[in-house]
Protein backbone atom coordinates (compact mmCIF):
# COMPACT_ATOMS: atom_id res chain seq x y z
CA UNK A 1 -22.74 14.26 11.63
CA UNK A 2 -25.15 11.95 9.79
CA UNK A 3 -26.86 9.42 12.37
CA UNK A 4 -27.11 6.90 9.66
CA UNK A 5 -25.26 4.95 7.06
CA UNK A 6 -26.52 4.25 3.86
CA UNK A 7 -25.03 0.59 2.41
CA UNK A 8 -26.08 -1.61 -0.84
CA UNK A 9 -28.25 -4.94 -0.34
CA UNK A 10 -28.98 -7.40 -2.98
CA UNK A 11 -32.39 -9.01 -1.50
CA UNK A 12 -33.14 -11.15 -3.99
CA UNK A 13 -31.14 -12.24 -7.47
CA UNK A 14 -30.96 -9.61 -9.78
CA UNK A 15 -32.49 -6.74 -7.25
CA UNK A 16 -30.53 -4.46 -5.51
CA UNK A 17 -31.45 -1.78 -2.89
CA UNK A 18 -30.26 0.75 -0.61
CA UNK A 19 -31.35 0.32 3.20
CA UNK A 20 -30.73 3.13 5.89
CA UNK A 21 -28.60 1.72 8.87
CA UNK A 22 -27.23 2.97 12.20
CA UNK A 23 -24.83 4.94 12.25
CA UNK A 24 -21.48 3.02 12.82
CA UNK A 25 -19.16 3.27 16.05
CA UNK A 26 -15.52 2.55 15.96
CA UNK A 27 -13.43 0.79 18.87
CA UNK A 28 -9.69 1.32 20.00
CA UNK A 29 -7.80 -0.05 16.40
CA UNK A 30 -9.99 0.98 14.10
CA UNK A 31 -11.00 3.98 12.47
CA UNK A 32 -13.78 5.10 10.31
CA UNK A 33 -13.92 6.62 6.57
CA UNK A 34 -16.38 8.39 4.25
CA UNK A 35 -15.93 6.04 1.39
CA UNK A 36 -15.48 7.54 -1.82
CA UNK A 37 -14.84 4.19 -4.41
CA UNK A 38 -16.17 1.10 -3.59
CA UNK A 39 -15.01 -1.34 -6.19
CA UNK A 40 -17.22 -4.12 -7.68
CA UNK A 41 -15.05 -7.40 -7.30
CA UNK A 42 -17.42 -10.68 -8.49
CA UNK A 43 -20.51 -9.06 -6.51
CA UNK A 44 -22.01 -9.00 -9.80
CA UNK A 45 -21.90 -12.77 -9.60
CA UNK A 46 -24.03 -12.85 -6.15
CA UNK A 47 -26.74 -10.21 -8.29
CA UNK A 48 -26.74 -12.98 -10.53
CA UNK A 49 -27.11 -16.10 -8.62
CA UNK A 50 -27.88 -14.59 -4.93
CA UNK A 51 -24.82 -17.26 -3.71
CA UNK A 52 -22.57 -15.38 -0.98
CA UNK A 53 -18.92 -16.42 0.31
CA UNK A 54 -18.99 -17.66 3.71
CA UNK A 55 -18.10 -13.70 5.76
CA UNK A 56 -20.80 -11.88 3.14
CA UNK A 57 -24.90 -11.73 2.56
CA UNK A 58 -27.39 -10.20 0.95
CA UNK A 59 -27.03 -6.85 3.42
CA UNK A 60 -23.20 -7.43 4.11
CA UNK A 61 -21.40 -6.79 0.26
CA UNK A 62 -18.30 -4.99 -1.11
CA UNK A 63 -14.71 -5.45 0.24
CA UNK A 64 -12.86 -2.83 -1.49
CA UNK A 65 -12.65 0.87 -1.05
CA UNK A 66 -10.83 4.46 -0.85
CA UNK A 67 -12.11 7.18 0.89
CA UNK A 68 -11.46 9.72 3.63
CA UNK A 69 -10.76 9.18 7.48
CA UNK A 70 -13.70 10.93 9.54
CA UNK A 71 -13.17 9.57 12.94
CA UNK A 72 -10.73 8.38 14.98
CA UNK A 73 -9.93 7.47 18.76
CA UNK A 74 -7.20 8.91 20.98
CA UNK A 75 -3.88 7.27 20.18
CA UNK A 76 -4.60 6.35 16.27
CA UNK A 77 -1.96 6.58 13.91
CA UNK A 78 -4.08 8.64 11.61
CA UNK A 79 -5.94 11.92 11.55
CA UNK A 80 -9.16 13.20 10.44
CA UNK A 81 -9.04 13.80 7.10
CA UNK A 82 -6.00 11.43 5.86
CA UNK A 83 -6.57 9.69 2.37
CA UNK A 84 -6.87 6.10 2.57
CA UNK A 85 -6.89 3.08 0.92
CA UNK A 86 -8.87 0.24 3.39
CA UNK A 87 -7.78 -3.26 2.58
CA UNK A 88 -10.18 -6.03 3.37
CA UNK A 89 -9.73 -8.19 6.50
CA UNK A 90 -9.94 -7.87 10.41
CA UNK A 91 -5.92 -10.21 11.00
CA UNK A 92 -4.83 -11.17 14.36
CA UNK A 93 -1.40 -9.28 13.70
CA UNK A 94 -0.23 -11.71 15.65
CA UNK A 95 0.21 -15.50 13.63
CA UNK A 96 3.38 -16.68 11.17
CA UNK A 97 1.42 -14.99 8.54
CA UNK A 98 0.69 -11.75 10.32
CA UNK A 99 3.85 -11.13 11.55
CA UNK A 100 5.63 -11.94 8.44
CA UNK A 101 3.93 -9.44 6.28
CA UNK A 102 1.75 -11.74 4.13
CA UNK A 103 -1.98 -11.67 3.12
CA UNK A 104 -4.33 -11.06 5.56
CA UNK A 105 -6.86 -12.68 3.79
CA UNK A 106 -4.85 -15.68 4.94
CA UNK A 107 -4.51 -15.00 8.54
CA UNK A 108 -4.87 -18.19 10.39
CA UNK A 109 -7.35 -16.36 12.82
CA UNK A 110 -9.83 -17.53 9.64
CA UNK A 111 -11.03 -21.03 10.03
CA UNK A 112 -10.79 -21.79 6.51
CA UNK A 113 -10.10 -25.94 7.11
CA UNK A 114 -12.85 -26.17 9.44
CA UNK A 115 -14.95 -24.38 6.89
CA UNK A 116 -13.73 -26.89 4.03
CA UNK A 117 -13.96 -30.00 6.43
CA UNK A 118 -17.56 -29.31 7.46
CA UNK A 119 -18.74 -29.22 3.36
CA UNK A 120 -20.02 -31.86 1.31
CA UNK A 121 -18.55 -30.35 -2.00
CA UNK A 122 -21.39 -30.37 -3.74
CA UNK A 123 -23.59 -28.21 -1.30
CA UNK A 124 -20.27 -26.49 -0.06
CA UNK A 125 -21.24 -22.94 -1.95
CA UNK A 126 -24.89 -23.03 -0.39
CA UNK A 127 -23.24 -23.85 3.37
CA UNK A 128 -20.64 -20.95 3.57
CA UNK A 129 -22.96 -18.54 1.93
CA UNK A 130 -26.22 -20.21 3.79
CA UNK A 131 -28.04 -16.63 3.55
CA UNK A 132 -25.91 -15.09 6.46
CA UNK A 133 -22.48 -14.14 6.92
CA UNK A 134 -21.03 -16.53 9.20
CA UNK A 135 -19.52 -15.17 12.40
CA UNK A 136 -15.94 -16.20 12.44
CA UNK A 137 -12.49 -14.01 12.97
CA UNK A 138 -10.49 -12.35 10.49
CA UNK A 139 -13.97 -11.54 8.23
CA UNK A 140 -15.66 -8.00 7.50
CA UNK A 141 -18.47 -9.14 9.69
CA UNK A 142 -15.74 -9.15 12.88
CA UNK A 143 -15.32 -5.76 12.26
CA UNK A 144 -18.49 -5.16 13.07
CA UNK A 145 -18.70 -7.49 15.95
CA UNK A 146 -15.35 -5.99 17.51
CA UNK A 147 -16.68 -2.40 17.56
CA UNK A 148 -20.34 -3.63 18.61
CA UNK A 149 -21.51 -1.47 15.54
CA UNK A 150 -24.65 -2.66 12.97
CA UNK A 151 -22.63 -1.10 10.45
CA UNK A 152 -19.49 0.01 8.31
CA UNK A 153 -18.31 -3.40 8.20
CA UNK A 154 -18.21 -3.59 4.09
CA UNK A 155 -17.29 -1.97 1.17
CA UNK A 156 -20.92 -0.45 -0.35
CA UNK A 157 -21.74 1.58 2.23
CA UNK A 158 -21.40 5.53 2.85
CA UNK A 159 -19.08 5.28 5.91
CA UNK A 160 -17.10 1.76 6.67
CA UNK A 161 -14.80 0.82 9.65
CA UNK A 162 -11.38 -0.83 9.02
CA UNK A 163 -8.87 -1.92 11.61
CA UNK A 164 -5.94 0.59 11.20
CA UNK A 165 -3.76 -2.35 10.35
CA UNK A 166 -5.36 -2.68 7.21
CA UNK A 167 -5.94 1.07 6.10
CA UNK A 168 -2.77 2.71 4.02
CA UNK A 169 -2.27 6.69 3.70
CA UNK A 170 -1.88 7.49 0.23
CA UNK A 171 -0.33 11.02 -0.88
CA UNK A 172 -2.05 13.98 -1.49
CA UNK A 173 -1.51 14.15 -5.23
CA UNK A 174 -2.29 10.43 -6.07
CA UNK A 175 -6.48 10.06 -7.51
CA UNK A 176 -8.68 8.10 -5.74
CA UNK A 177 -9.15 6.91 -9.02
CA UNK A 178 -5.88 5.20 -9.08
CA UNK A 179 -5.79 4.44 -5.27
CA UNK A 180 -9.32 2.49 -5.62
CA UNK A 181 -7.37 -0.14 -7.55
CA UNK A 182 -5.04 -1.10 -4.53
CA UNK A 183 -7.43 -4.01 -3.76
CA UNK A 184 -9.03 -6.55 -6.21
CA UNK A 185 -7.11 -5.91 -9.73
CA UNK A 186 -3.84 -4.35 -9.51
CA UNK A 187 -3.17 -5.35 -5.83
CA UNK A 188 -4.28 -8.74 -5.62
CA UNK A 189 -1.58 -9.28 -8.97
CA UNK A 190 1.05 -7.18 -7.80
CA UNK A 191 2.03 -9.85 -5.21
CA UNK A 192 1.56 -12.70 -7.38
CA UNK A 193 3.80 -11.21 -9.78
CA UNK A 194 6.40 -10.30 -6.79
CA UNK A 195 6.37 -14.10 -5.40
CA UNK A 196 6.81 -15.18 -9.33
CA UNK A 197 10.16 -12.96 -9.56
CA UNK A 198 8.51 -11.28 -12.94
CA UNK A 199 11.70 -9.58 -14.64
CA UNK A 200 11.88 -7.61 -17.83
CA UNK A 201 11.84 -9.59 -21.17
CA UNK A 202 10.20 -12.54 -19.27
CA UNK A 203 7.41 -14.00 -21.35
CA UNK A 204 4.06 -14.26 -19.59
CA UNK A 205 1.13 -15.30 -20.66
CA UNK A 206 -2.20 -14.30 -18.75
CA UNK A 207 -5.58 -15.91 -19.67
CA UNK A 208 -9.00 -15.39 -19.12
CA UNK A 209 -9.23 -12.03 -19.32
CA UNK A 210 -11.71 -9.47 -16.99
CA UNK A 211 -10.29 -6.97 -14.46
CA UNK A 212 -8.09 -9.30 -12.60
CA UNK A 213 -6.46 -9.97 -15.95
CA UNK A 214 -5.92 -6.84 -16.93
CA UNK A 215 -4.14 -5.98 -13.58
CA UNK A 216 -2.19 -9.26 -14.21
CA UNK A 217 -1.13 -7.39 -17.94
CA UNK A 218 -0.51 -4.57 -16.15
CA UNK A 219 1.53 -5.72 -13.78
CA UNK A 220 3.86 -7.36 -15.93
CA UNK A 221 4.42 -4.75 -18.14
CA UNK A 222 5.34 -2.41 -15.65
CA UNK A 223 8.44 -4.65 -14.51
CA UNK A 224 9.33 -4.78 -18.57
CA UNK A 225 7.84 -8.22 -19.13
CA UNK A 226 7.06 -9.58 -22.70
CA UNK A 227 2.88 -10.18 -22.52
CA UNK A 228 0.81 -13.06 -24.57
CA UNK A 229 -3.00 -12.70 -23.66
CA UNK A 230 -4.69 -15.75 -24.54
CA UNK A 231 -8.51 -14.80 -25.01
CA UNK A 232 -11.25 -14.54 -26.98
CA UNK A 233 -13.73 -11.84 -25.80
CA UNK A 234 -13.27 -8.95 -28.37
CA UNK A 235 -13.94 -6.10 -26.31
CA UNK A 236 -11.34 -6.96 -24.01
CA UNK A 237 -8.34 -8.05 -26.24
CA UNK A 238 -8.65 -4.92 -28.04
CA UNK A 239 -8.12 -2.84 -24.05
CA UNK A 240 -5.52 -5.62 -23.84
CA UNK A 241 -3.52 -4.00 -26.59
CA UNK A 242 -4.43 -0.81 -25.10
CA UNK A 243 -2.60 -1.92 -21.79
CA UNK A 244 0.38 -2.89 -23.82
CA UNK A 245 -0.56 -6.63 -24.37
CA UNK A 246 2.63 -7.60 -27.24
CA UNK A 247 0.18 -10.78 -28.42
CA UNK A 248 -3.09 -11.40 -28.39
CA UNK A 249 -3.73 -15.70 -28.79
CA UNK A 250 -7.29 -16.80 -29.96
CA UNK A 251 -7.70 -20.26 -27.21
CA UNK A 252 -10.11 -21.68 -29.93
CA UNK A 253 -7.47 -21.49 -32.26
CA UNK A 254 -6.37 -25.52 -33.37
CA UNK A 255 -2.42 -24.10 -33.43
CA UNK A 256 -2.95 -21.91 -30.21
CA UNK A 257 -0.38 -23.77 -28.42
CA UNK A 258 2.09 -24.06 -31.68
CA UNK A 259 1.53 -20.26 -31.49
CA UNK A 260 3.07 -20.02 -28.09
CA UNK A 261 5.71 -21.94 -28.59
CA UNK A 262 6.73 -19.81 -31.45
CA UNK A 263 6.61 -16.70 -29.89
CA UNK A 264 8.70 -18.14 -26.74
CA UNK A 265 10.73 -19.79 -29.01
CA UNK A 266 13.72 -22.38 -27.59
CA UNK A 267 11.56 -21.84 -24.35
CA UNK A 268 8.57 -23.68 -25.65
CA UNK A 269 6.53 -22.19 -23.24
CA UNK A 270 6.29 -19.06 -21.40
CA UNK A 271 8.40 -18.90 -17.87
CA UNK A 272 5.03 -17.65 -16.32
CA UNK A 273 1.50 -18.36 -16.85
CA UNK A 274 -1.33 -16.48 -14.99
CA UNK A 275 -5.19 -17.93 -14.88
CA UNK A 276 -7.51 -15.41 -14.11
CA UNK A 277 -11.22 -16.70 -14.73
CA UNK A 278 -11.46 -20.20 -12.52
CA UNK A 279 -12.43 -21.85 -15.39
CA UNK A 280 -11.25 -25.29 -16.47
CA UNK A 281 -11.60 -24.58 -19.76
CA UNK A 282 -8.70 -21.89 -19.23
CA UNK A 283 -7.08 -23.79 -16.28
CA UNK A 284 -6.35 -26.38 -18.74
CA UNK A 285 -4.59 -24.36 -21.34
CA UNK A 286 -2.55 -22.42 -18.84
CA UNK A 287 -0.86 -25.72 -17.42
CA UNK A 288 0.15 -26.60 -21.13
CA UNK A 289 1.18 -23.05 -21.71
CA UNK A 290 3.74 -22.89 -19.26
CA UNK A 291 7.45 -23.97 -20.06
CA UNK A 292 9.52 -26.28 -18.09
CA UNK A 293 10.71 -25.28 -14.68
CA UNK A 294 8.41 -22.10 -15.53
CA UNK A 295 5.35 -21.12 -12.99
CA UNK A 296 1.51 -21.56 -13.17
CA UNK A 297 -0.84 -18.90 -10.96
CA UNK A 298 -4.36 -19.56 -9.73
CA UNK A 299 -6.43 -15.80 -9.60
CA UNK A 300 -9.37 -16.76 -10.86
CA UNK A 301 -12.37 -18.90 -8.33
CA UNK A 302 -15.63 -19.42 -9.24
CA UNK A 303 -18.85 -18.40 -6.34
CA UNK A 304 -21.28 -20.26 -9.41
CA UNK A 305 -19.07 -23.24 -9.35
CA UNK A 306 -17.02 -26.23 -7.72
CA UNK A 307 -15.73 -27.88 -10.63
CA UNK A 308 -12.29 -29.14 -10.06
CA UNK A 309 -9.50 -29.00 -12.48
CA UNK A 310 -7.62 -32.23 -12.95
CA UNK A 311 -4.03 -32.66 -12.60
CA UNK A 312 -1.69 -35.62 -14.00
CA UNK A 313 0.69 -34.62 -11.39
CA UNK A 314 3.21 -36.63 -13.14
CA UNK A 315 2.96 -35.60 -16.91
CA UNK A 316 1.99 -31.99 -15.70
CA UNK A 317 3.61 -31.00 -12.64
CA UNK A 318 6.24 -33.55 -11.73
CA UNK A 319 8.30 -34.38 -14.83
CA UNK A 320 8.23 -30.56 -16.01
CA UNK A 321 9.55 -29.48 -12.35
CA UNK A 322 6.33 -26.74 -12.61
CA UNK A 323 5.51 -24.39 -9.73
CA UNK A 324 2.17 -24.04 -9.36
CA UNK A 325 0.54 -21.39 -6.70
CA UNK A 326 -2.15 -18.89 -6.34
CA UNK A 327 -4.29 -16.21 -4.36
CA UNK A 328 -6.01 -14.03 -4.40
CA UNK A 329 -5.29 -10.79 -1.85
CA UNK A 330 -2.19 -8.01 -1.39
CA UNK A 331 0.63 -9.10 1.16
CA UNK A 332 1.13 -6.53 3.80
CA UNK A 333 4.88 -6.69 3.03
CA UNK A 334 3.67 -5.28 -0.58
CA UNK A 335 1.90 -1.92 0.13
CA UNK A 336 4.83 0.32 -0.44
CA UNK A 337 5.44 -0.79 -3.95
CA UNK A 338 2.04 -0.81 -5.31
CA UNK A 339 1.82 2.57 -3.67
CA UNK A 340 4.56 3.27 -6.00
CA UNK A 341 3.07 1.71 -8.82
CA UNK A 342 -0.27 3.39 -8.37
CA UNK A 343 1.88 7.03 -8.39
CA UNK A 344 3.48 5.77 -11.97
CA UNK A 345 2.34 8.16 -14.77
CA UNK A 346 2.14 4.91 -17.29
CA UNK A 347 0.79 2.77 -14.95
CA UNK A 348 -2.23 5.59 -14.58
CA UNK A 349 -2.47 5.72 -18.50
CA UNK A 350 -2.55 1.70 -18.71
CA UNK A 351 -5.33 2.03 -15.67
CA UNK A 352 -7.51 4.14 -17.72
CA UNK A 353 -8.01 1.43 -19.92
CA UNK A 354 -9.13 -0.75 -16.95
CA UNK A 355 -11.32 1.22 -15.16
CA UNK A 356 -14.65 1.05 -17.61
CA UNK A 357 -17.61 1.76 -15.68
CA UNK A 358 -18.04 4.37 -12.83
CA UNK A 359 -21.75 4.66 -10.96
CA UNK A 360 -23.48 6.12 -8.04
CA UNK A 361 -23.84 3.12 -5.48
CA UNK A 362 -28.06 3.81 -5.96
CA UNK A 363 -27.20 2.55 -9.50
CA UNK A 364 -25.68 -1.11 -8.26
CA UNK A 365 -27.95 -2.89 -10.78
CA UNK A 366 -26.95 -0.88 -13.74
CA UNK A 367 -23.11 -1.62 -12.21
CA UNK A 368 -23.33 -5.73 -12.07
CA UNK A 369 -25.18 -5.79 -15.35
CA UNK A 370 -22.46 -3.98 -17.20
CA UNK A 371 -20.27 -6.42 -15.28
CA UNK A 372 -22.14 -9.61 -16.45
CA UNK A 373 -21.84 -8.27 -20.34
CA UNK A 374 -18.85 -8.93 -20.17
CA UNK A 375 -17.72 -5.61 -22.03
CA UNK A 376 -16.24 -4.04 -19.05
CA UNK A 377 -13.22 -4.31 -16.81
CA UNK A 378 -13.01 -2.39 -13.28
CA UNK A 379 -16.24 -0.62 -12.13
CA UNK A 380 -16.62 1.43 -9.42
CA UNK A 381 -19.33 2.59 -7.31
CA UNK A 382 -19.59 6.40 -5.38
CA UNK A 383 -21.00 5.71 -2.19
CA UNK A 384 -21.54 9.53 -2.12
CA UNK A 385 -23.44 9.84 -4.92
CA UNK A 386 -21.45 12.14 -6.40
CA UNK A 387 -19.96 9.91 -9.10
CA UNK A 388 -18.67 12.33 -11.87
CA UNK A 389 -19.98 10.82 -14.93
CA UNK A 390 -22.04 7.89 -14.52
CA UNK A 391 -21.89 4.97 -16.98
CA UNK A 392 -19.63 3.85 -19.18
CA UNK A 393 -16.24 5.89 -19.62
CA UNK A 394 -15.84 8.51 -23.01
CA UNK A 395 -13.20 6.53 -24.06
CA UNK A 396 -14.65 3.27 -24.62
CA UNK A 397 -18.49 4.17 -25.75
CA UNK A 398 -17.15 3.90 -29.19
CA UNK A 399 -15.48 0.40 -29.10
CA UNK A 400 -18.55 -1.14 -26.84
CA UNK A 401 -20.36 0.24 -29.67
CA UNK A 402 -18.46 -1.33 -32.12
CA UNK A 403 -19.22 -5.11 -30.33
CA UNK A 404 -22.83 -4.59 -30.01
C-alpha cells in the first residue's frame, strides 16, 4: 500500500502542479477509493483567475469522480473492490433535505446564509474563496476534518475519501467512462429535468452551451423531448446535432425570438427553458424564450463574476405565471434513474459526443486550457496516469480542426 497520495494544486493562475501528500485515513462512514476519472467541472476557471468557492483552494480542487473502493472499516456497506461513483458532499443525513432525498449540496448542515450575509457583494468571490477553504460542515474539506486525514478530501487526487452516503455501486458492465458523468453534466441535469416534469414532444430550449448544456440536451432527449439549442459557438452546435439537438438558434440572430415562436408554434414559447452559462447575456434570452405558464432553469453561475440578472417580476414572472428555479447538484432520491440512464446504449452514443478531452491528472494545464478554448465539452482527468489516449478524442480532431 502506497504511504502517499498524489493530488493536483493550482499555486498560482495558470500553473498547475502535483504535490505528494499523506497518505489518507478513513473513519467509521466513510470509505476510501483509487480514483480512476476525476472530472473537470469550472476548475479551469480557478487556472484562469486563481478565485476558489468558499469549501476549495489552490491544494483542495476537483469534486467529481469514479473509481474503485480500496478500504473500508468493519460494518461498511461496501467491499473492497466495488465500482463506485462518489458524489460530492459530507450531508448531515439527518435535516428536511437529507431525509427527503434531495441534494446534498443543499444540506442545511452548510451555512450558506451566513456565508451570503457576511459578503459585501462586490468582494463576496474574494471572501469565500479568501485563499483557503473555509472550515464549515457539509464541504469536501469536512471530510477531511471528520477522518483527521491531510488528504483524499477532493476529486484530483490518486485516492479520495467519501462518506458512504454519498458513494453509489455501479454494475460491473457499465464504463467508468459513462459512470464519471454521474456528477457535474448529466447528473446535475437529470434532476432539473425530473423537478421540470420533461415529457416526450415537450419543446425545450437549452442555452449557453458547454458540458452542462450538453447534459441538459441529453437529458431531454432521452425522455423524447423536442430540443432548440440557442447558441453560437460552432464547435459545439455542430456536437449539439450530434446529441440529437432538432434546432440549432443563432442568439445574435435579429428574428431569434420570431424563430422560436415558430418552431413552438400556438405555444409561443417553449414549455421549458434551461440556462446553462450564468451569463446575463443568455439569462436574458431564456426568460423571453419561455412560454406562458412554461418553466425557466438556472445551471449556469459564474466564480469570475457577480453580475445580477434583472427581473421585471411583473412583465416577466408574474403576469406570464412563469416558474423559475435552479441548481446545480443530483438529488439523492435520483441515483437509481440516472444509473439507468448511464446503462442506456443511446444515452452512451449521445455521451461520446460529450466527453471531448481525456488526460493524465500530471497534464491538468493542458486539461483547463482545452477547457478555456472553448472547443470542448466534458474532460476528464486519470488520477492513475494511465489515461488511454491522452488529448483530444479521434472523433472530434477533425471538426476542432475544421474551427481553427
Amino acid at each position: 500500500m502506497s504511504n502517499t497520495n498524489t493530488i493536483l494544486t493550482i499555486p498560482e493562475p495558470k500553473k498547475v502542479a502535483l504535490k505528494k501528500k499523506p497518505y489518507p485515513k478513513i473513519a467509521p462512514g466513510y470509505s476510501m477509493m483509487k480514483v480512476e476519472i476525476a472530472p473537470v467541472c469550472i476548475e479551469h476557471q480557478v487556472y484562469k483567475e486563481h478565485r476558489f468557492e468558499w469549501h476549495s483552494d489552490k491544494e483542495r480542487q476537483g469534486h467529481e469522480g469514479v473509481g474503485t473502493i480500496c478500504e473500508v472499516l468493519p460494518g461498511s456497506k461496501f467491499k473492497v473492490g466495488d465500482r463506485v461513483i462518489m458524489y460530492q458532499g459530507n450531508p448531515c443525513q439527518e435535516c428536511f433535505v437529507c431525509t427527503r432525498g434531495l441534494s446534498p449540496t443543499h444540506c442545511l448542515s452548510i451555512p450558506y446564509e451566513h456565508l451570503c450575509e457576511s459578503q459585501n457583494p462586490d468582494t463576496a468571490l474574494e471572501i469565500l474563496g479568501g485563499g483557503h477553504a473555509i472550515d464549515a460542515p457539509g464541504g469536501l474539506k469536512d471530510i477531511e476534518n471528520q477522518c483527521g486525514s491531510e488528504s483524499g478530501g477532493f476529486g484530483f487526487s490518486k485516492f479520495r475519501i467519501a462518506n458512504d452516503y454519498m458513494i453509489q455501486k455501479i454494475p460491473h458492465d457499465l464504463p467508468f467512462r459513462y459512470a464519471a458523468l454521474a456528477n457535474c453534466s448529466l447528473g446535475c441535469t437529470y434532476s432539473g429535468i425530473e423537478e421540470m416534469d420533461v415529457k416526450k414532444d415537450d419543446w425545450v430550449v437549452v442555452a449557453g452551451v458547454g458540458f452542462i448544456g450538453f447534459g441538459s440536451i441529453i437529458n431531454a432527449k432521452y425522455r423524447g423531448a423536442r430540443v432548440i439549442v440557442l447558441g453560437r459557438n460552432p464547435f459545439r452546435m455542430e456536437q449539439a446535432k450530434k446529441m440529437g439537438a432538432d434546432h440549432i438558434v443563432n442568439p445574435d440572430d435579429e428574428d431569434w425570438l420570431e424563430q422560436i415562436h415558430a418552431l413552438t408554434g400556438p405555444l409561443k414559447g417553449a414549455d421549458h427553458v434551461i440556462e446553462a452559462s450564468g451569463y446575463p447575456y443568455y439569462q436574458k434570452k431564456c426568460l423571453k424564450a419561455v412560454r406562458r405558464f412554461g418553466n425557466m432553469w438556472l445551471y449556469g453561475f459564474l466564480v469570475e463574476s457577480s453580475e445580477p440578472l434583472p427581473i421585471r417580476l411583473l412583465d416577466e414572472i408574474h403576469n406570464r405565471s412563469v416558474r423559475l428555479s435552479g441548481s446545480h447538484d443530483v438529488h439523492v432520491k435520483h441515483r437509481e434513474g440516472l444509473l439507468r440512464m448511464l446503462c442506456n446504449p443511446e444515452v452512451q452514443c449521445m455521451a461520446d459526443h460529450l466527453i471531448t478531452h481525456e488526460y493524465n491528472m500530471s497534464q491538468g494545464a493542458e486539461a483547463f486550457e482545452a477547457a478555456l478554448s472553448k472547443k470542448a465539452g466534458k474532460i476528464f482527468l486519470y488520477p492513475q496516469e494511465n489515461c488511454p489516449n491522452p488529448g483530444l478524442s479521434n472523433n472530434l480532431k477533425e471538426l476542432v480542426a475544421g474551427y481553427e
